[in-house]
C-alpha atoms as a PDB file:
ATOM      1  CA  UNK A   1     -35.025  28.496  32.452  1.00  0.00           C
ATOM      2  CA  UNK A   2     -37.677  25.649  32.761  1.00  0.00           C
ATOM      3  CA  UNK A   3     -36.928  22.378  30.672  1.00  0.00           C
ATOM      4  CA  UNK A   4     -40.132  23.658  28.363  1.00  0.00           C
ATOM      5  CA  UNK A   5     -40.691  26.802  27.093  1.00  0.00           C
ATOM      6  CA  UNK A   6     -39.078  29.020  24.091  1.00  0.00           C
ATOM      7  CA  UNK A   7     -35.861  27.973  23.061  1.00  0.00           C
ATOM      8  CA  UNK A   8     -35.374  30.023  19.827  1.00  0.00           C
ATOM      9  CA  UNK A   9     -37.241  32.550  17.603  1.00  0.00           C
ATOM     10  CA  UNK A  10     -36.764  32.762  13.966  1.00  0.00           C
ATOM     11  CA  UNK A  11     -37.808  34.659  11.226  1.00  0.00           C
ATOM     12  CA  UNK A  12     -36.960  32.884   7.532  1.00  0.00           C
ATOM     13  CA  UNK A  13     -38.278  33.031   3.715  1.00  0.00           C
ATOM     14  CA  UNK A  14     -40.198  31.352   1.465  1.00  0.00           C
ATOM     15  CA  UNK A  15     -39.701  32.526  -2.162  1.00  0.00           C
ATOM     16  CA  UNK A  16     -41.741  29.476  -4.142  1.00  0.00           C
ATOM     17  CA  UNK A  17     -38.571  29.632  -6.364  1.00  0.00           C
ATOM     18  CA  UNK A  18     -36.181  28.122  -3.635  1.00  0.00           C
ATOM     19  CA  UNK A  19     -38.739  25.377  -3.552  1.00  0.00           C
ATOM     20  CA  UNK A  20     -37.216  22.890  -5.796  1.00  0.00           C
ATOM     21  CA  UNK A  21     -33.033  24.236  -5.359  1.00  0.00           C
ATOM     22  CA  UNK A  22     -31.761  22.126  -9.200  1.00  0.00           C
ATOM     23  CA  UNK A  23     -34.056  25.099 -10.256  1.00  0.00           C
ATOM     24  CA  UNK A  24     -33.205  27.598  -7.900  1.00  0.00           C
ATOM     25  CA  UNK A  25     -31.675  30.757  -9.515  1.00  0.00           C
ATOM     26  CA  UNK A  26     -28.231  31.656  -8.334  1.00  0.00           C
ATOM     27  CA  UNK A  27     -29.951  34.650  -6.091  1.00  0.00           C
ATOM     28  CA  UNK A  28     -31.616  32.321  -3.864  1.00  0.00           C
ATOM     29  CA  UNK A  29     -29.798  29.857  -3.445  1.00  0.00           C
ATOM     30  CA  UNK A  30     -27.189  31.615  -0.620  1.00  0.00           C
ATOM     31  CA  UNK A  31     -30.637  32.045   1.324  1.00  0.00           C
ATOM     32  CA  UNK A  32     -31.327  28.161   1.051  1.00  0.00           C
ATOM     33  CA  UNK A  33     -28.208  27.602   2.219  1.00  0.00           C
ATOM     34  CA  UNK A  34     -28.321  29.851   5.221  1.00  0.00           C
ATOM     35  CA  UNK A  35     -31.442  27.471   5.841  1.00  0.00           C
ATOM     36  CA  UNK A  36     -29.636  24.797   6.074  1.00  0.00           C
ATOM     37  CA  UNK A  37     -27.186  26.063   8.411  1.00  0.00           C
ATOM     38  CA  UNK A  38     -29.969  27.489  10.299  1.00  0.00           C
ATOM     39  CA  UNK A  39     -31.117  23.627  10.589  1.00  0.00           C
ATOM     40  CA  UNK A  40     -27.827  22.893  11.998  1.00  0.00           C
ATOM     41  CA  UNK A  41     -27.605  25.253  14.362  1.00  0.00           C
ATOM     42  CA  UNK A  42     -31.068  24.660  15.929  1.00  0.00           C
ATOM     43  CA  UNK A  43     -30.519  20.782  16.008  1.00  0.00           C
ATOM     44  CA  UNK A  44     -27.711  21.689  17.997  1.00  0.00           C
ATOM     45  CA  UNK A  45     -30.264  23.447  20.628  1.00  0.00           C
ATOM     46  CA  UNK A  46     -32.168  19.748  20.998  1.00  0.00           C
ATOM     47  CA  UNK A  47     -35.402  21.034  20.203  1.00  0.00           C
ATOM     48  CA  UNK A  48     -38.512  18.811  20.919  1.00  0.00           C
ATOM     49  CA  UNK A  49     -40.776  21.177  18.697  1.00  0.00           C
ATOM     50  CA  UNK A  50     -41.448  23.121  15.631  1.00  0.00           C
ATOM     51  CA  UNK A  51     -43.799  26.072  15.284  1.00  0.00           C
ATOM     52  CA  UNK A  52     -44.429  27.759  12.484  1.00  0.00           C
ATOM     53  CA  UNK A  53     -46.410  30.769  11.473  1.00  0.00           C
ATOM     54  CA  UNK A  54     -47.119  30.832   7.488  1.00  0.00           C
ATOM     55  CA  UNK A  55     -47.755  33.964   6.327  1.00  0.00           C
ATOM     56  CA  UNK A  56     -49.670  31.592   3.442  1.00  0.00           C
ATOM     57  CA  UNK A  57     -52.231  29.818   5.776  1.00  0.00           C
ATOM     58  CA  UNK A  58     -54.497  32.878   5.761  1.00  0.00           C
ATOM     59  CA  UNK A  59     -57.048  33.218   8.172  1.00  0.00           C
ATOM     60  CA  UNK A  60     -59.693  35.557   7.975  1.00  0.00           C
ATOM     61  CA  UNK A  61     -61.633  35.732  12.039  1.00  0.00           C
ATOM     62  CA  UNK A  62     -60.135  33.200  14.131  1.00  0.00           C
ATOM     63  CA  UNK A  63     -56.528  31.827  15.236  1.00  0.00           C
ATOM     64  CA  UNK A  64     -56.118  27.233  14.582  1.00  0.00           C
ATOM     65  CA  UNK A  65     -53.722  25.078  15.529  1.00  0.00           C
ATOM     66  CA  UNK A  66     -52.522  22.025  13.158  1.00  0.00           C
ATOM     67  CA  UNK A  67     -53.498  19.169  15.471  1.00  0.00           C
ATOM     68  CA  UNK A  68     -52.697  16.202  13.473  1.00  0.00           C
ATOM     69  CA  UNK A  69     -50.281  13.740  14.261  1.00  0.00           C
ATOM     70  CA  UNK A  70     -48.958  13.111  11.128  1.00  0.00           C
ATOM     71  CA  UNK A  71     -48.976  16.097   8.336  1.00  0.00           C
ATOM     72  CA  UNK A  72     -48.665  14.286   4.777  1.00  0.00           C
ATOM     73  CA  UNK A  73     -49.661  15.327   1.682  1.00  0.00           C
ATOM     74  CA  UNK A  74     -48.935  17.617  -1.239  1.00  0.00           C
ATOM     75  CA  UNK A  75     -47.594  21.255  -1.753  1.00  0.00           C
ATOM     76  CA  UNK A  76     -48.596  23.192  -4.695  1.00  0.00           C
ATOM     77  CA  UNK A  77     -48.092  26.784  -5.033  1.00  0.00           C
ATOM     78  CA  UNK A  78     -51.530  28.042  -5.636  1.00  0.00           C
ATOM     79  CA  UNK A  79     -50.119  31.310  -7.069  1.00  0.00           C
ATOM     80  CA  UNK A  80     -46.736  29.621  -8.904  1.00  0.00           C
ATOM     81  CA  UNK A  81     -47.966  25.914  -9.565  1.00  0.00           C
ATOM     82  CA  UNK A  82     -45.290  26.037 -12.335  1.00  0.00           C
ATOM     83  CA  UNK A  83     -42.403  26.362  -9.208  1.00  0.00           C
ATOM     84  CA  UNK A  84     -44.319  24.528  -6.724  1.00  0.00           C
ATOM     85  CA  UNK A  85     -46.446  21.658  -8.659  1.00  0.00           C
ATOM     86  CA  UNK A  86     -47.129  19.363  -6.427  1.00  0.00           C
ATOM     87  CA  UNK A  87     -44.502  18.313  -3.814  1.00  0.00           C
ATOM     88  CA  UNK A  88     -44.801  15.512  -1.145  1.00  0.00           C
ATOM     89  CA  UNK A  89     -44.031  15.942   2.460  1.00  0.00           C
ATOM     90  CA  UNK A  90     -44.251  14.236   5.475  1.00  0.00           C
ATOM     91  CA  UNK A  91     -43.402  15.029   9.135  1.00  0.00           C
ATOM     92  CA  UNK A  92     -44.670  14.563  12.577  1.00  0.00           C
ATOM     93  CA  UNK A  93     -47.138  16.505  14.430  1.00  0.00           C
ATOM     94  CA  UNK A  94     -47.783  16.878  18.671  1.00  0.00           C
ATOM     95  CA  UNK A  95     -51.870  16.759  18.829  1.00  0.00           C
ATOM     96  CA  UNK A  96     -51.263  17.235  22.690  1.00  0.00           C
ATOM     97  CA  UNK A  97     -48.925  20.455  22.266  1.00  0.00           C
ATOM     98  CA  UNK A  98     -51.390  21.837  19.879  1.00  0.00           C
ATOM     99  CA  UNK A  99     -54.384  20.872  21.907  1.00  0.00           C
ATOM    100  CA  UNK A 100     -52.447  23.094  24.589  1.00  0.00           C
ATOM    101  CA  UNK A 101     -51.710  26.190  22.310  1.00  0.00           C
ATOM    102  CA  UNK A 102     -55.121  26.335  21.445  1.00  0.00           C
ATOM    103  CA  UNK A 103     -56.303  26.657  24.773  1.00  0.00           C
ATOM    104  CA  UNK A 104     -53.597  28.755  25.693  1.00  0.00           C
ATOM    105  CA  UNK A 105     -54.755  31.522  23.148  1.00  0.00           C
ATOM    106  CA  UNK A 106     -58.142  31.013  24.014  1.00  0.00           C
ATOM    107  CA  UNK A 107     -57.847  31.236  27.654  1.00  0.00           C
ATOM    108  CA  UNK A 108     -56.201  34.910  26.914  1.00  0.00           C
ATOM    109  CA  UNK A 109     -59.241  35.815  24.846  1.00  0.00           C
ATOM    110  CA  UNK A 110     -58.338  35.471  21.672  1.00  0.00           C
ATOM    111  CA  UNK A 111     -60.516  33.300  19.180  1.00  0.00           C
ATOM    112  CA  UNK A 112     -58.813  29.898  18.526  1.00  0.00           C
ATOM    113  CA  UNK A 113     -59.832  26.838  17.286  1.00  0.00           C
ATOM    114  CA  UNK A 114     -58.347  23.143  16.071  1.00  0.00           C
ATOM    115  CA  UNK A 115     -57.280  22.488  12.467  1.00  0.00           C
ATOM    116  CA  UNK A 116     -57.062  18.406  12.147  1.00  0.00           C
ATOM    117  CA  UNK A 117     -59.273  17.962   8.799  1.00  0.00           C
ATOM    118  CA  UNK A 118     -57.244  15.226   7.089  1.00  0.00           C
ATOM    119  CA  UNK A 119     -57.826  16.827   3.760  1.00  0.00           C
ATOM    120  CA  UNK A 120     -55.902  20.130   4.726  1.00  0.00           C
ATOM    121  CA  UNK A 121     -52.851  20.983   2.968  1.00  0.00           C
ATOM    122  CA  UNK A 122     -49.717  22.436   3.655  1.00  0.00           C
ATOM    123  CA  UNK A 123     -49.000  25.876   1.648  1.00  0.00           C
ATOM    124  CA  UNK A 124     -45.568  26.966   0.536  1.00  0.00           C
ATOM    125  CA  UNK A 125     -44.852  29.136   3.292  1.00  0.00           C
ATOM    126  CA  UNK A 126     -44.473  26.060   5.147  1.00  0.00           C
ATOM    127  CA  UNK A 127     -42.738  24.086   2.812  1.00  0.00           C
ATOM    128  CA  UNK A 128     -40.148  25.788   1.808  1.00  0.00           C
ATOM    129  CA  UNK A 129     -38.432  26.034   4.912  1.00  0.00           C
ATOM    130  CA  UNK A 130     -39.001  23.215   6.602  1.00  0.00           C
ATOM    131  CA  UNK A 131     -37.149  21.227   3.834  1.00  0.00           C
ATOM    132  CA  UNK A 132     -34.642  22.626   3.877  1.00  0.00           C
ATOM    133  CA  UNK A 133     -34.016  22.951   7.495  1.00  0.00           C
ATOM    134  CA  UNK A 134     -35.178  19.951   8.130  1.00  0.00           C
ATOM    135  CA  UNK A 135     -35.198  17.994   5.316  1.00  0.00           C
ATOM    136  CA  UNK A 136     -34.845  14.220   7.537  1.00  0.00           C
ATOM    137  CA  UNK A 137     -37.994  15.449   9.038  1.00  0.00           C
ATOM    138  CA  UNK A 138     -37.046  14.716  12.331  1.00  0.00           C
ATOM    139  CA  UNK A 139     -38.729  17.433  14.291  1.00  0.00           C
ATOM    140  CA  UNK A 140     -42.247  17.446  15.038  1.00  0.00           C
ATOM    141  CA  UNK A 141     -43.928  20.160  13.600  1.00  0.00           C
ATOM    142  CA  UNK A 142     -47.412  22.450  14.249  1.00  0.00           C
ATOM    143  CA  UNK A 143     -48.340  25.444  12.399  1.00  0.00           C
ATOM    144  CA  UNK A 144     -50.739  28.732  12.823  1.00  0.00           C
ATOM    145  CA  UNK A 145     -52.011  30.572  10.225  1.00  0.00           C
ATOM    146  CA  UNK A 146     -51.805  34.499   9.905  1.00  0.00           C
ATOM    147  CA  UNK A 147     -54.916  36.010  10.930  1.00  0.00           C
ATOM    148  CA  UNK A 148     -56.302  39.113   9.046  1.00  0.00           C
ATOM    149  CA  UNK A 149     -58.358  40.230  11.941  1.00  0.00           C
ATOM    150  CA  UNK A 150     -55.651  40.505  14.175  1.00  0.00           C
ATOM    151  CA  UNK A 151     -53.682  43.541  14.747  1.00  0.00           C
ATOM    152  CA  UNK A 152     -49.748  43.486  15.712  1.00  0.00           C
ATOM    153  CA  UNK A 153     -50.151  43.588  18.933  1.00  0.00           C
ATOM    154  CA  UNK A 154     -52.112  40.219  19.024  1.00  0.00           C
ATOM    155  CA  UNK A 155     -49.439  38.518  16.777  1.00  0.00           C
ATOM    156  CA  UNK A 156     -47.068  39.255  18.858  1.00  0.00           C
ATOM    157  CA  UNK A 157     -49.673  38.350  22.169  1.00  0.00           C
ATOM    158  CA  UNK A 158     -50.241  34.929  20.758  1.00  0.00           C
ATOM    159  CA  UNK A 159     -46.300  34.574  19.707  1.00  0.00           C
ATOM    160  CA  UNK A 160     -45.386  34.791  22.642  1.00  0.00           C
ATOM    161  CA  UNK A 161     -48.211  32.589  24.384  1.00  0.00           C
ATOM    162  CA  UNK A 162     -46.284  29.626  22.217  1.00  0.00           C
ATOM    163  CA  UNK A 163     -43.840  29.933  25.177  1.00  0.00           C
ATOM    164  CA  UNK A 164     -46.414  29.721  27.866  1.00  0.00           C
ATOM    165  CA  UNK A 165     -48.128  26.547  25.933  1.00  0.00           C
ATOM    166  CA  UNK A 166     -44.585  25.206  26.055  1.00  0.00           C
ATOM    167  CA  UNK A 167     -43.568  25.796  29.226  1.00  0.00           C
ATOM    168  CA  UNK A 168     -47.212  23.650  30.261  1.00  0.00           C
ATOM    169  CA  UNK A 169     -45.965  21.020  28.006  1.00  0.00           C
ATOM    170  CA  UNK A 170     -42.400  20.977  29.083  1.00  0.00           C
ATOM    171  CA  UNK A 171     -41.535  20.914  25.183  1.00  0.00           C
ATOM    172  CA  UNK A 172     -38.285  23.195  24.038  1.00  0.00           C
ATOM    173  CA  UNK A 173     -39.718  25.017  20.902  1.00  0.00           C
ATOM    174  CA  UNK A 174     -38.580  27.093  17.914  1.00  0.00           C
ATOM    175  CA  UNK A 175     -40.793  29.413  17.028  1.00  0.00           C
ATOM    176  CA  UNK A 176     -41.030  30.176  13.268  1.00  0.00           C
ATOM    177  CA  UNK A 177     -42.242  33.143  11.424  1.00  0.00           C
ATOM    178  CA  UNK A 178     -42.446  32.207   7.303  1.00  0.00           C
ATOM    179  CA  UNK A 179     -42.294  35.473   5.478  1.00  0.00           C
ATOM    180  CA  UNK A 180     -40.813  38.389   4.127  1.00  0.00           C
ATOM    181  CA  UNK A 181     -39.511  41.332   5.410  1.00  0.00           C
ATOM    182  CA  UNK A 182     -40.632  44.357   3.230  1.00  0.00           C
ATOM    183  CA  UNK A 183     -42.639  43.348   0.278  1.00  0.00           C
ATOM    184  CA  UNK A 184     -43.426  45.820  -2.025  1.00  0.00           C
ATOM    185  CA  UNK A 185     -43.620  43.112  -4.652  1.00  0.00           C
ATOM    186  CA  UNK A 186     -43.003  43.841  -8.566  1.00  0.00           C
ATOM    187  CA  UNK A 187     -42.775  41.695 -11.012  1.00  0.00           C
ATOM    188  CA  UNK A 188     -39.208  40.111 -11.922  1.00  0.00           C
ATOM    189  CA  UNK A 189     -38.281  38.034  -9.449  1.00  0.00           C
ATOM    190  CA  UNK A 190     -34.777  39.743 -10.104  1.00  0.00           C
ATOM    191  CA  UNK A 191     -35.640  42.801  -8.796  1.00  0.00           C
ATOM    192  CA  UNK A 192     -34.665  44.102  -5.313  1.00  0.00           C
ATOM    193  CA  UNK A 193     -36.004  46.268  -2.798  1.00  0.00           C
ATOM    194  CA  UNK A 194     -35.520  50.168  -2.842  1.00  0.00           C
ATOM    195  CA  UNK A 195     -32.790  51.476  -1.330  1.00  0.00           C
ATOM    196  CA  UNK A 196     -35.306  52.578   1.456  1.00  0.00           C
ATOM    197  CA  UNK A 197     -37.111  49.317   2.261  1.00  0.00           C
ATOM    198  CA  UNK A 198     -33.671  47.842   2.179  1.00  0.00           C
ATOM    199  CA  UNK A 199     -32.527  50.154   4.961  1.00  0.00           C
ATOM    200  CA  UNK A 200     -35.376  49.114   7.168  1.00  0.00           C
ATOM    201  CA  UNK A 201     -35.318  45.128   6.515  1.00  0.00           C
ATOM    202  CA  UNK A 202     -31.189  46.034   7.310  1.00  0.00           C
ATOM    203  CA  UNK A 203     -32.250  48.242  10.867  1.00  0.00           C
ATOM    204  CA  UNK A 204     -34.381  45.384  11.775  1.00  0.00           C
ATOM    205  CA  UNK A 205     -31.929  42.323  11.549  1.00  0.00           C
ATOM    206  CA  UNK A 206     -29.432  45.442  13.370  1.00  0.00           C
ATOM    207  CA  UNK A 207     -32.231  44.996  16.174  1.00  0.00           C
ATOM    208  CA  UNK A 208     -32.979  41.562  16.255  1.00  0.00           C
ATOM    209  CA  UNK A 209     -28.854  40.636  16.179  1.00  0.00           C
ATOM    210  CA  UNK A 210     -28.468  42.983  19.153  1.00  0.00           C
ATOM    211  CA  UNK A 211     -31.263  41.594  20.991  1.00  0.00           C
ATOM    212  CA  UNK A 212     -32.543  44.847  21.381  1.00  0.00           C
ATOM    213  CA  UNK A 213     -35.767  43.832  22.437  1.00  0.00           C
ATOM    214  CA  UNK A 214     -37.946  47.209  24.068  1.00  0.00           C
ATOM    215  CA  UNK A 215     -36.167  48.861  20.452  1.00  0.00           C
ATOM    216  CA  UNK A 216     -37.645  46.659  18.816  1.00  0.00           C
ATOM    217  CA  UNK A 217     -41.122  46.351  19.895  1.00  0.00           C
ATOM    218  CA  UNK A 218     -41.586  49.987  19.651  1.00  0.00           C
ATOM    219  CA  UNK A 219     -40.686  50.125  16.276  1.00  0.00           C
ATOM    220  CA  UNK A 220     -41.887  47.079  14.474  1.00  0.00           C
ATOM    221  CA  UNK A 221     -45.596  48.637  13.914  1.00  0.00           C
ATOM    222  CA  UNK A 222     -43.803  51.774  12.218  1.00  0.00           C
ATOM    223  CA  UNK A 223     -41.483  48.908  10.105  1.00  0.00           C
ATOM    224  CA  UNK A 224     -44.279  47.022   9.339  1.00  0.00           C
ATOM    225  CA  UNK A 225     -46.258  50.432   7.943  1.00  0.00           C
ATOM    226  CA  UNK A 226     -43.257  52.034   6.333  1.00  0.00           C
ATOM    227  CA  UNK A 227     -41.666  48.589   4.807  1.00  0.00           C
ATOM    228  CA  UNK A 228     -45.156  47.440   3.271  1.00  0.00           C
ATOM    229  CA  UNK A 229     -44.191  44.014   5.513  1.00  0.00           C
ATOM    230  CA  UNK A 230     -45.151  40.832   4.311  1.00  0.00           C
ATOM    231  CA  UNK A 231     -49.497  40.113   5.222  1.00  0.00           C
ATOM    232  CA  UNK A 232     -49.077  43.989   7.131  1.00  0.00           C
ATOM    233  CA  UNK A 233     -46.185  42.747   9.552  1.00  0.00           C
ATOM    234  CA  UNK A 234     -48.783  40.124  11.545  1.00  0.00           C
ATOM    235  CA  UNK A 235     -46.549  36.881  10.876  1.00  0.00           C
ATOM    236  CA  UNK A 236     -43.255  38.811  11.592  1.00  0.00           C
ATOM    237  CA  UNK A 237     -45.302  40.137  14.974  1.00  0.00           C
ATOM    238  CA  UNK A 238     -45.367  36.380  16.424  1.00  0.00           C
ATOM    239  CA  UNK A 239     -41.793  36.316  15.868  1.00  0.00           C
ATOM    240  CA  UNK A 240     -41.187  39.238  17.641  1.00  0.00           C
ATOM    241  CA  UNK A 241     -43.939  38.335  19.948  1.00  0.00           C
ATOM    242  CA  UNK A 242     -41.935  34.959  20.793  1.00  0.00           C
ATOM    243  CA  UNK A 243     -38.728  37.218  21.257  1.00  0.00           C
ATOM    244  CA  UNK A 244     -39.839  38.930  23.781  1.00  0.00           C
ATOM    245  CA  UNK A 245     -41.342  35.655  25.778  1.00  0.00           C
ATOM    246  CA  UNK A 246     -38.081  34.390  25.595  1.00  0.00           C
ATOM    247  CA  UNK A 247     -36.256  37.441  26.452  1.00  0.00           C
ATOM    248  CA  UNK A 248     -38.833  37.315  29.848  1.00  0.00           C
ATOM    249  CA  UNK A 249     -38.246  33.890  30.936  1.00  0.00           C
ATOM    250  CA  UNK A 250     -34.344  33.707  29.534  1.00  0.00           C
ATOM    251  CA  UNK A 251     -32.764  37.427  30.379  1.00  0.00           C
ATOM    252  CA  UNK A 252     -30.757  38.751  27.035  1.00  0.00           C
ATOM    253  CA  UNK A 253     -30.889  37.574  23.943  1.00  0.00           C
ATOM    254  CA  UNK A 254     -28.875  37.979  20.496  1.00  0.00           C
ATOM    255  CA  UNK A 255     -29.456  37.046  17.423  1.00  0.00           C
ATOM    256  CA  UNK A 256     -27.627  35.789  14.247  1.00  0.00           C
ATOM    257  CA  UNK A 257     -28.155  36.149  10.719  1.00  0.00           C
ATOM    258  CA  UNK A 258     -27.265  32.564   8.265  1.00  0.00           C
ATOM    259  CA  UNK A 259     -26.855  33.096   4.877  1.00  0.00           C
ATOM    260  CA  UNK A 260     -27.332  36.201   2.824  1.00  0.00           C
ATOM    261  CA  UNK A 261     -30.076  39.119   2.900  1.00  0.00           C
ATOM    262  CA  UNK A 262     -31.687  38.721  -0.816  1.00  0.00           C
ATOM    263  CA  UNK A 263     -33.997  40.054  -3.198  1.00  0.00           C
ATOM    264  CA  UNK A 264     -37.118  38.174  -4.786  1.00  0.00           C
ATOM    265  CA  UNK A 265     -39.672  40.163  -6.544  1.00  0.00           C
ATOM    266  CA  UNK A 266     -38.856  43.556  -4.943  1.00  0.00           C
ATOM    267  CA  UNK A 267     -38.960  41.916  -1.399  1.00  0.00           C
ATOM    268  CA  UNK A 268     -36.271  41.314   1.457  1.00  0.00           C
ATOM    269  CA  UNK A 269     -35.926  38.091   2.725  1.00  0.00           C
ATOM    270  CA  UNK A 270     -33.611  36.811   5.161  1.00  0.00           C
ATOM    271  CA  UNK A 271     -32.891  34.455   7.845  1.00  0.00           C
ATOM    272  CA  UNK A 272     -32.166  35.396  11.622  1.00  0.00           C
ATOM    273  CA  UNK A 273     -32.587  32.953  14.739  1.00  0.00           C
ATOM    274  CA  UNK A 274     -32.842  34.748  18.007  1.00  0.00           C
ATOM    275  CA  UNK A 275     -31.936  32.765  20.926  1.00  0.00           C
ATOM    276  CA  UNK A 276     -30.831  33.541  25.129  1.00  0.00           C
ATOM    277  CA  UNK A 277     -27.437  35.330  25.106  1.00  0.00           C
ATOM    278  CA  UNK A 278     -25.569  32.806  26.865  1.00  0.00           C
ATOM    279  CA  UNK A 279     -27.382  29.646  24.518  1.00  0.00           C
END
């Protein structure tokens, strides 16, 4: 495998009540720490790049890149401002790599665009896990949005176009999906997912672990339907999308689960890092 290109895909939650952990309930906090060791375990892969799909930057028509060099500011929880009220981050961006994805995505036909307005804020969905996996804030970071007018099979198009961008760039990047599995939300944050949903969030990480990668692209858009997925299934997608670059340029792949599955509002959240067989 080339020096740049895909070096990991990830899927990992971002319940707004992990976001401050001294007032984390108990059935979050083994998912924060599976965060953490997730943070460990990618540091350990030397990774020049972070990028992260937030199933909270919604985008209605077009696909945009984060392009700034620096990303500083606030995070408040539109939606939960009394979990999330207003929390500083900071952490380096890659204008040039972003600059490249962009084009990238555009070049394949798909509507893309720049997002380097200083006034643009980070949402929870990036956050979350970002401090906790990388809470020194060492690895640059750019983000995408989810985009409503994309189906799944663009997600996972412009997923796994993040490898192609990095191969260009000769930048090893982890690839990020922010979300949910199922999400039938209720309120309670309590609550878990029925015993059905649960079986398909369980069949999926079964997939992903295995590396079963034709599986599992012909049955996410079923999961996504039948699970009620978090935003339809599109940020999962570009995880899945990114799997299966990296399963092109890298041979097998397997994947591992850190830290628990768990329940937050009737939805299934869990953490699994997909990476070449032999990594």
């Amino acid at each position: 495998m080339p020096d740049g290109g895909l070096i990991a895909s990830v899927v990992t939650p971002h319940t707004p009540r992990m976001g401050v952990e001294e007032q984390a309930p108990e059935f979050v906090k083994g998912m924060i720490g599976g965060i953490r060791e997730l943070g460990d375990a990618l540091r350990a892969l030397s990774p020049d790049l972070i990028v992260l799909q937030s199933a909270h930057w919604v985008a209605t028509f077009n696909w945009f890149v984060t392009a700034h060099e620096v990303h500083e500011g606030f995070c408040i929880a539109d939606e939960a401002p009394d979990l999330i009220p207003g929390l500083p981050y900071r952490y380096k961006g890659d204008p040039e790599f972003a600059h490249t994805l962009a084009e990238t995505i555009a070049a394949a036909g798909v509507p893309c665009g720049i997002m380097d307005s200083p006034h643009y804020q980070w949402d929870y969905g990036q956050f979350v896990p970002l401090r906790y996996l990388d809470p020194q804030a060492a690895i640059p970071v750019v983000t995408l949005p989810t985009v409503i007018c994309a189906d799944l099979t663009e997600c996972m198009r412009v997923g796994g176009l993040v490898h192609e961008a990095a191969a260009r760039t000769g930048r090893r990047v982890v690839f990020i999906s922010s979300c949910a599995l199922s999400h039938d939300v209720v309120r309670g944050p309590e609550n878990w997912p029925s015993d059905e949903l649960q079986a398909l969030d369980r069949r999926l990480v079964k997939l992903l672990c295995g590396g079963h990668v034709r599986e599992l692209m012909e049955w996410v858009p079923a999961f996504c339907k039948d699970a009620v997925a978090e935003m339809g299934g599109r940020t999962l997608c570009g995880m899945i999308g990114a799997v299966e670059a990296l399963a092109s340029a890298a041979g097998p792949v397997a994947g591992r689960q850190f830290g628990p599955y768990g329940q937050s509002s009737g939805s299934g959240n869990v953490t699994v890092c997909v990476t070449p067989a032999n990594a």
